[in-house]
N, C-alpha and C. Protein backbone atom coordinates (compact mmCIF):
# COMPACT_ATOMS: atom_id res chain seq x y z
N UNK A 1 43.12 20.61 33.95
CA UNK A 1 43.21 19.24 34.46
C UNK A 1 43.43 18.30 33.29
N UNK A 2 44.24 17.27 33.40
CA UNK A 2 44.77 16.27 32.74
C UNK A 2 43.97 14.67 33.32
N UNK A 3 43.71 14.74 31.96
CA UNK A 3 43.37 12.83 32.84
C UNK A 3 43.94 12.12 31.72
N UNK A 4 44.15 10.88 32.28
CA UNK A 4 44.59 9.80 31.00
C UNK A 4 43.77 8.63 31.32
N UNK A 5 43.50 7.84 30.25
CA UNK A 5 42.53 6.28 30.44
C UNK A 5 43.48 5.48 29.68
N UNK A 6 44.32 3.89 30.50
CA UNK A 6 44.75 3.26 30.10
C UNK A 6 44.62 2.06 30.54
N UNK A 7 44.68 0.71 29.93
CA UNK A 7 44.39 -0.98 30.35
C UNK A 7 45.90 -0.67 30.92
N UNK A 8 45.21 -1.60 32.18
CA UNK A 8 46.35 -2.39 32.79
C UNK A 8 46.52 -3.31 32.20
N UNK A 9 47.40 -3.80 31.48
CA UNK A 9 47.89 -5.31 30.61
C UNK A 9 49.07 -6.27 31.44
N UNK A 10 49.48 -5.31 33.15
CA UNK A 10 50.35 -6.21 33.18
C UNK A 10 49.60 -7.31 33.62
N UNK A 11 50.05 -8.61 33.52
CA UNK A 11 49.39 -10.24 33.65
C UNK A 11 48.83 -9.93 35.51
N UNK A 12 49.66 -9.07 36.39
CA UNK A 12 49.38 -9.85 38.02
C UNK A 12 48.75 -8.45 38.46
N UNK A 13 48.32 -7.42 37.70
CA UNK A 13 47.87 -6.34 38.26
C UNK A 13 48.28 -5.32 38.64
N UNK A 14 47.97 -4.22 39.40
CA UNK A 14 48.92 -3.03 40.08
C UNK A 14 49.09 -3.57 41.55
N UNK A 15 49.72 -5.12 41.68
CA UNK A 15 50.07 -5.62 42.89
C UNK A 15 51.27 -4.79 43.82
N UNK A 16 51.77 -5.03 44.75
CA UNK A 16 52.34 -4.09 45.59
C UNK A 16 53.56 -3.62 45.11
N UNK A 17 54.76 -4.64 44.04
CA UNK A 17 55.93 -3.46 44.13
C UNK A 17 55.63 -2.76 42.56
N UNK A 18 54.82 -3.29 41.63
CA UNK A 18 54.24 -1.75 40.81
C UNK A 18 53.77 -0.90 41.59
N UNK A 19 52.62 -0.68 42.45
CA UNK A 19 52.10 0.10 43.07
C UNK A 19 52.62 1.17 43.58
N UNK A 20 53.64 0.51 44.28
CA UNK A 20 55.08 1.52 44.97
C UNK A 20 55.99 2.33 44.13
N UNK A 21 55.89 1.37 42.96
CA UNK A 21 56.76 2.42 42.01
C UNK A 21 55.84 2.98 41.79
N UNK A 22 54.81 3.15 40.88
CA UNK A 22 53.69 4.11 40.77
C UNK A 22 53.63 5.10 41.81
N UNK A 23 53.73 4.74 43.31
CA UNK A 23 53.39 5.98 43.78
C UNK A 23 54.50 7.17 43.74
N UNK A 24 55.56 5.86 43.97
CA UNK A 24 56.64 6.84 44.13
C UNK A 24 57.24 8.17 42.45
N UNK A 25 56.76 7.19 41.79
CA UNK A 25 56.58 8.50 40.53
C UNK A 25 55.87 9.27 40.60
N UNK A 26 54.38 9.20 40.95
CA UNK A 26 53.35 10.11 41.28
C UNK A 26 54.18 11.43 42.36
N UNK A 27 54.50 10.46 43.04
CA UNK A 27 55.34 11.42 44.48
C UNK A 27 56.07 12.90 44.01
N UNK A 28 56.85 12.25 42.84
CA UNK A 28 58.21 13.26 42.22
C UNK A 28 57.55 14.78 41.86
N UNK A 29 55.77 14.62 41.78
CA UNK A 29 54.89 16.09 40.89
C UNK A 29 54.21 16.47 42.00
N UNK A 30 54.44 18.22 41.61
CA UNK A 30 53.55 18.84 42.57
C UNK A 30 51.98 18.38 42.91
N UNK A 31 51.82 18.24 41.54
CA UNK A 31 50.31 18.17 41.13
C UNK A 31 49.39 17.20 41.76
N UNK A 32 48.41 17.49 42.06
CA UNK A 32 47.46 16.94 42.92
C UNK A 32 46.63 15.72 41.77
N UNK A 33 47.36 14.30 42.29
CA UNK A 33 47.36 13.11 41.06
C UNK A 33 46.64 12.40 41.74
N UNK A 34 45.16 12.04 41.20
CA UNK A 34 44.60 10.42 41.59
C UNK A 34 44.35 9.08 40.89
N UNK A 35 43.71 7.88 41.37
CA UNK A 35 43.69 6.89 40.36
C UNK A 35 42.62 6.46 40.22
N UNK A 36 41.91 6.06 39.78
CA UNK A 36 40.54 5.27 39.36
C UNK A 36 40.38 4.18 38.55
N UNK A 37 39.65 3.25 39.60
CA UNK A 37 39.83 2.04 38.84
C UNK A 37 38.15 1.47 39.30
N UNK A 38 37.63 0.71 38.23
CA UNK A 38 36.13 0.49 38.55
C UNK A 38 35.11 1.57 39.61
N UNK A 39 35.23 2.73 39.41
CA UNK A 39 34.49 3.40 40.06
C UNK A 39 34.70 3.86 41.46
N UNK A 40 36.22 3.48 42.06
CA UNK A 40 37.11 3.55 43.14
C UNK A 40 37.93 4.63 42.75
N UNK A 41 38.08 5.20 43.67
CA UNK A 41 39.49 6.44 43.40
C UNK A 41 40.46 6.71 44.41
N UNK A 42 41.26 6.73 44.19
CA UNK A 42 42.55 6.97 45.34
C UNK A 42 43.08 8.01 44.83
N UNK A 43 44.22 8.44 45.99
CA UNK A 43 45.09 9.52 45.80
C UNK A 43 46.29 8.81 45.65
N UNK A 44 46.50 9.07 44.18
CA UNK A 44 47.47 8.42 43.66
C UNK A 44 49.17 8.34 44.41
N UNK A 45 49.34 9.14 45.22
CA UNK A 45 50.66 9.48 46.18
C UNK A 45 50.66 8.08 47.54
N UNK A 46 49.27 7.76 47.81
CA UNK A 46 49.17 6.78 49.31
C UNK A 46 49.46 5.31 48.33
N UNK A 47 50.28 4.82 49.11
CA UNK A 47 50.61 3.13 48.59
C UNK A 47 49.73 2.54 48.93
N UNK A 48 48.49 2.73 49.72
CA UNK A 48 47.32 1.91 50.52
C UNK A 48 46.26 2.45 49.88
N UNK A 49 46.26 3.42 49.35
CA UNK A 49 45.20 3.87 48.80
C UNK A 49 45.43 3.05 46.82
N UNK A 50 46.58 3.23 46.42
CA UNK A 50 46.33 2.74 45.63
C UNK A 50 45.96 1.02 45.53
N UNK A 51 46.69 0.41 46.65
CA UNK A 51 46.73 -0.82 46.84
C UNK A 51 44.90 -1.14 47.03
N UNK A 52 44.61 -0.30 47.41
CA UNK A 52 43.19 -0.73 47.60
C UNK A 52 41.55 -0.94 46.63
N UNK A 53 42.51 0.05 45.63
CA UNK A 53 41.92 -0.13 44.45
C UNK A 53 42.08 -1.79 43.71
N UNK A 54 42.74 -2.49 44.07
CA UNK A 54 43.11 -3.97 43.76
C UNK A 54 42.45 -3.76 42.15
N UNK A 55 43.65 -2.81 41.36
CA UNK A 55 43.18 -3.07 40.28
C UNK A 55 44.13 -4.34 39.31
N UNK A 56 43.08 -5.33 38.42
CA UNK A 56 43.74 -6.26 37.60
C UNK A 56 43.90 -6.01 36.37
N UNK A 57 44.30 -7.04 36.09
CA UNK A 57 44.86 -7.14 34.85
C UNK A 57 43.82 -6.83 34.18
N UNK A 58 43.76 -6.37 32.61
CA UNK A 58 43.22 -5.57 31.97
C UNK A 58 41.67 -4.57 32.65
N UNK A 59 42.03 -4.32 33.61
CA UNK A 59 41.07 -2.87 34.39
C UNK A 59 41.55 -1.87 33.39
N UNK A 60 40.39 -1.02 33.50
CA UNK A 60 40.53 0.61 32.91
C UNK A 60 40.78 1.20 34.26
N UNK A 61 41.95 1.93 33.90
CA UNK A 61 42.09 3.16 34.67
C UNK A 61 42.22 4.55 34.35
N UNK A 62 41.74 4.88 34.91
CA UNK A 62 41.92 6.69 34.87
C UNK A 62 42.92 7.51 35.53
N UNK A 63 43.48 8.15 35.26
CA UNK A 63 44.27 9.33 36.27
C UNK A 63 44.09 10.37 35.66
N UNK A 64 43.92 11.38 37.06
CA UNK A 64 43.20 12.18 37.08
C UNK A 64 44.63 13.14 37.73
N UNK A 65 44.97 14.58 36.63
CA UNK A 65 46.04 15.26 36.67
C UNK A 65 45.82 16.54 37.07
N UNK A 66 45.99 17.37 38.51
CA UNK A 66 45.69 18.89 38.25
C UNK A 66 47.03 19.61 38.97
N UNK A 67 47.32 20.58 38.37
CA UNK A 67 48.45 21.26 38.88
C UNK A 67 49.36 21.76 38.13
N UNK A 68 50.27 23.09 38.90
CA UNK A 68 51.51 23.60 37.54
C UNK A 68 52.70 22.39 37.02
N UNK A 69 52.69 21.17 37.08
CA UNK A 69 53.35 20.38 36.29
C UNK A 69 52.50 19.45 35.87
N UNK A 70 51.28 19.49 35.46
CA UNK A 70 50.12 18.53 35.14
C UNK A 70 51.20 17.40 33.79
N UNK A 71 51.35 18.21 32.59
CA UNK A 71 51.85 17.67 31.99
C UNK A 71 53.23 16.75 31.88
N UNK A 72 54.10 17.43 32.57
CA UNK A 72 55.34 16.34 33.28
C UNK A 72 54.90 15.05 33.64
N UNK A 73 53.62 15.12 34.44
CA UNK A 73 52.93 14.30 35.18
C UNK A 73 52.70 13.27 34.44
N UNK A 74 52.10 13.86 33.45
CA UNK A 74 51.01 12.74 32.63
C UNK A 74 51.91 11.87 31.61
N UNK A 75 52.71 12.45 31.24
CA UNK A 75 53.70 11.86 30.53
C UNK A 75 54.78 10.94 31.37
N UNK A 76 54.96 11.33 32.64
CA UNK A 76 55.84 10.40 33.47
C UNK A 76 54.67 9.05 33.85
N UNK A 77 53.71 9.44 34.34
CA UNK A 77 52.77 8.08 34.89
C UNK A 77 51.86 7.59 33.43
N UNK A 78 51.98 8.14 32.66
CA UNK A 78 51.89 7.13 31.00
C UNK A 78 52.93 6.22 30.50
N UNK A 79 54.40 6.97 30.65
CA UNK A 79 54.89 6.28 30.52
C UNK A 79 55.59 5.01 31.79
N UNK A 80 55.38 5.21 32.32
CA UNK A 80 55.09 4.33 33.58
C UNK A 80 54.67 3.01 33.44
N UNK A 81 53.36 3.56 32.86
CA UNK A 81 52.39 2.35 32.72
C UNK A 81 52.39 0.99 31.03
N UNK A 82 53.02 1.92 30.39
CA UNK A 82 53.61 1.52 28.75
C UNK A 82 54.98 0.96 29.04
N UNK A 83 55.52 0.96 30.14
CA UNK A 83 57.04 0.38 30.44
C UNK A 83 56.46 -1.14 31.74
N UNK A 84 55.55 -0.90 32.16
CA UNK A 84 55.32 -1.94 33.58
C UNK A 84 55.49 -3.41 32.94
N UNK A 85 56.10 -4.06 32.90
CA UNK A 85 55.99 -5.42 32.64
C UNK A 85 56.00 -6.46 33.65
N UNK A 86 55.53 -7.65 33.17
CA UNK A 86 55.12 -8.58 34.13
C UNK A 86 56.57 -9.20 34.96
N UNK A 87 56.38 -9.38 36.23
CA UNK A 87 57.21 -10.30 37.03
C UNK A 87 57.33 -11.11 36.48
N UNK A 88 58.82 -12.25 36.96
CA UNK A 88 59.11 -13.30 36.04
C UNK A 88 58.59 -14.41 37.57
């Protein structure tokens, strides 16, 4: 199992059309991917589940990686999150 811990820095949060992209990258891996944010966890694949985590701007999050492409994984939703920039 793979996990990664990273600040959300974008300014408006993992509001709905990050979220969607997030899931939909999550989507692309076999691997059984969740998210955690203040002690909340979702399954990183549901757009409602992540949406519900209403995580903000600088939250710690966790993801949590298990499966035969764990690493694809972790490197696609890291870099994910090192590319998200703020809405104009």
């Amino acid at each position: 199992m793979k996990e990664i811990e990273l600040i959300l820095t974008n300014k408006l949060g993992l509001h709905a059309r990050p979220a969607a992209l997030f899931v939909q990258t999550a989507a692309r891996f076999k691997s059984r991917i969740t998210i955690s944010v203040d002690g909340k966890t979702a399954d990183a694949k549901s757009i409602l589940g992540v949406l519900g985590l209403g995580a903000r701007s600088g939250a710690t999050i966790t993801i949590g990686i298990e499966g035969e492409d764990e690493q694809k994984a972790a490197e696609a939703l890291q870099q994910f999150f090192l590319n998200l920039v703020d809405d104009k």
